[in-house]
N, C-alpha and C. Protein backbone atom coordinates (compact mmCIF):
# COMPACT_ATOMS: atom_id res chain seq x y z
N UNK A 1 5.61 -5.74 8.75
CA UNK A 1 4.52 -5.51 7.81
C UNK A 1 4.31 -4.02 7.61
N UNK A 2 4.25 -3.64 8.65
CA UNK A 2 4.03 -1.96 8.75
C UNK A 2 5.48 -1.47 7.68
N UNK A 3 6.37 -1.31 7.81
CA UNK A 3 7.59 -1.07 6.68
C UNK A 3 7.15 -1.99 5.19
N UNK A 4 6.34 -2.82 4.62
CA UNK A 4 6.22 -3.11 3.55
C UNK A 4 4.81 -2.55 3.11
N UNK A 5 4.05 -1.93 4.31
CA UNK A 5 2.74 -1.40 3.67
C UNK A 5 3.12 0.32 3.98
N UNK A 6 4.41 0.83 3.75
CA UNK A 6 4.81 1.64 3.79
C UNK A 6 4.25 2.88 4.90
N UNK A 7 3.57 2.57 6.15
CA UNK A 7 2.83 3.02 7.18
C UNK A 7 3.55 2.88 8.39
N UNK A 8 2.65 3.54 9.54
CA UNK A 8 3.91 3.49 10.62
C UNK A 8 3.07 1.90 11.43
N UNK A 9 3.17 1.60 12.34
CA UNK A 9 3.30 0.80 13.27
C UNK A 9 1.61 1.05 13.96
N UNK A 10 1.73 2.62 14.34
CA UNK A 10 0.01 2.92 14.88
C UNK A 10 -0.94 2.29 13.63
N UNK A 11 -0.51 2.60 12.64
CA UNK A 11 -1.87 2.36 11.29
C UNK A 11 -2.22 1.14 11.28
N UNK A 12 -0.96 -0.01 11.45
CA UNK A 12 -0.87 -1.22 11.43
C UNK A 12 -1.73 -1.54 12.89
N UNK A 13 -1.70 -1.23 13.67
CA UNK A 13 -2.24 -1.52 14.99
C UNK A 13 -3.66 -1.34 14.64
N UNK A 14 -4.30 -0.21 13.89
CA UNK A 14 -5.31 0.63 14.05
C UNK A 14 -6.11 -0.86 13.07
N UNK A 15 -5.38 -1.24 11.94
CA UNK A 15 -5.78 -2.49 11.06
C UNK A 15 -6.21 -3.57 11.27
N UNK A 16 -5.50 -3.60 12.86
CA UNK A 16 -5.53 -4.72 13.47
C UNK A 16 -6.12 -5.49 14.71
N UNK A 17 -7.02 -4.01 14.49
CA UNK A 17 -7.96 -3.73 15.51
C UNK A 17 -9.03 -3.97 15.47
N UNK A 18 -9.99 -4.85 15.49
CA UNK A 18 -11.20 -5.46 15.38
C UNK A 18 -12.25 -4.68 15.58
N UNK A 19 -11.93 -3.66 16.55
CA UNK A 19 -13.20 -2.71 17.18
C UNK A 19 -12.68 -1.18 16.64
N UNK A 20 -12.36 -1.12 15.64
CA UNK A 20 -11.45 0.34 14.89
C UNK A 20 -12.35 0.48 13.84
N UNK A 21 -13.34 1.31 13.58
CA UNK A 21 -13.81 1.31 12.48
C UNK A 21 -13.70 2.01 11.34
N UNK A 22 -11.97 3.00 11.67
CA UNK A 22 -12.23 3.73 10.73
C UNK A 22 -10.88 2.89 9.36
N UNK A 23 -11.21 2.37 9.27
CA UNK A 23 -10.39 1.17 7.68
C UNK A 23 -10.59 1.72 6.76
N UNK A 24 -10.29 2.37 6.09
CA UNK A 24 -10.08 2.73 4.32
C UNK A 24 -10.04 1.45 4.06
N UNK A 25 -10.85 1.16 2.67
CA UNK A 25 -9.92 0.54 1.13
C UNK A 25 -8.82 0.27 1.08
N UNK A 26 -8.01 2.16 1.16
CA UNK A 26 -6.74 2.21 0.57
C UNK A 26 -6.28 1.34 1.24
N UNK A 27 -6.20 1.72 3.35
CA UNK A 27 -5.25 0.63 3.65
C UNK A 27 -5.32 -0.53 3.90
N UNK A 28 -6.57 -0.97 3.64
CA UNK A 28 -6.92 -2.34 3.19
C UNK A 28 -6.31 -3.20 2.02
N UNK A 29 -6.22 -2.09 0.84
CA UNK A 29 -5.24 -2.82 -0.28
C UNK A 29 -4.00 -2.31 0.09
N UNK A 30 -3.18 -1.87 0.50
CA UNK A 30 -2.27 -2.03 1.11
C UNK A 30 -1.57 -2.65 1.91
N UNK A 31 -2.28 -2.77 2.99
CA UNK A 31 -1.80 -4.69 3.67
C UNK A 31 -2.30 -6.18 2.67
N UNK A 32 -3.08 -5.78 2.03
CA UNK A 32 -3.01 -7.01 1.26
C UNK A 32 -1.79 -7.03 0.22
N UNK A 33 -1.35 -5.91 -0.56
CA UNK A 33 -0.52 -5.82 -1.13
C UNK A 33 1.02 -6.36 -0.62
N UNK A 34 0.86 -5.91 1.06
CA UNK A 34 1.90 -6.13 1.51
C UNK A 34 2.37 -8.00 1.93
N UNK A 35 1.27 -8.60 2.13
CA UNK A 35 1.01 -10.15 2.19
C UNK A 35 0.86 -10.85 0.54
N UNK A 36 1.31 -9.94 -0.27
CA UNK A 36 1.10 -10.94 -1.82
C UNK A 36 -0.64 -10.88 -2.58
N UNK A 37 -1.24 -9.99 -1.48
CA UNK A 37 -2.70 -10.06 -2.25
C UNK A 37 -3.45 -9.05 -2.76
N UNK A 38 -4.58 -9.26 -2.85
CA UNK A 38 -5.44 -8.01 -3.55
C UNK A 38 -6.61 -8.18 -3.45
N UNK A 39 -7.26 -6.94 -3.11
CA UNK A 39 -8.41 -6.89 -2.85
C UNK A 39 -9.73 -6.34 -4.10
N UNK A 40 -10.84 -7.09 -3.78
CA UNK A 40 -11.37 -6.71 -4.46
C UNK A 40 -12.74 -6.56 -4.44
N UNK A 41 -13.52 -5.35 -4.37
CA UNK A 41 -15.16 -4.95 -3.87
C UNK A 41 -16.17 -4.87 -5.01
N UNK A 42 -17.33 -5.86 -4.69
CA UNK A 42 -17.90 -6.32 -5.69
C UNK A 42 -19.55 -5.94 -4.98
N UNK A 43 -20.03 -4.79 -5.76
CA UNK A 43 -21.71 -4.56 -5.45
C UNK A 43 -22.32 -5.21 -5.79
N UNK A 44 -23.64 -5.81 -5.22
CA UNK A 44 -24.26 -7.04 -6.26
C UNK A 44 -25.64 -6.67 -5.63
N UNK A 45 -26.37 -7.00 -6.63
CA UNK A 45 -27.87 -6.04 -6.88
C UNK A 45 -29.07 -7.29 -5.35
């Protein structure tokens, strides 16, 4: 996965880490990208 979300292996770990709080977006749509999906953030009043 880490080679299709074009990242190393630590980032993927860091993703995959439940208690890691520092997650971008970016590499949030990036592993989804890498599983066929997409993400998408919706503010609602």
């Amino acid at each position: 996965m880490a080679t299709k979300m074009h990242t190393s292996r630590a980032a993927l770990n860091r993703l995959l880490d439940a208690t890691d709080t520092s997650l971008t977006l970016t590499t949030l749509a990036s592993a989804a990208a890498a599983l066929g999906k997409r993400v998408r953030v919706e503010l609602a009043a």
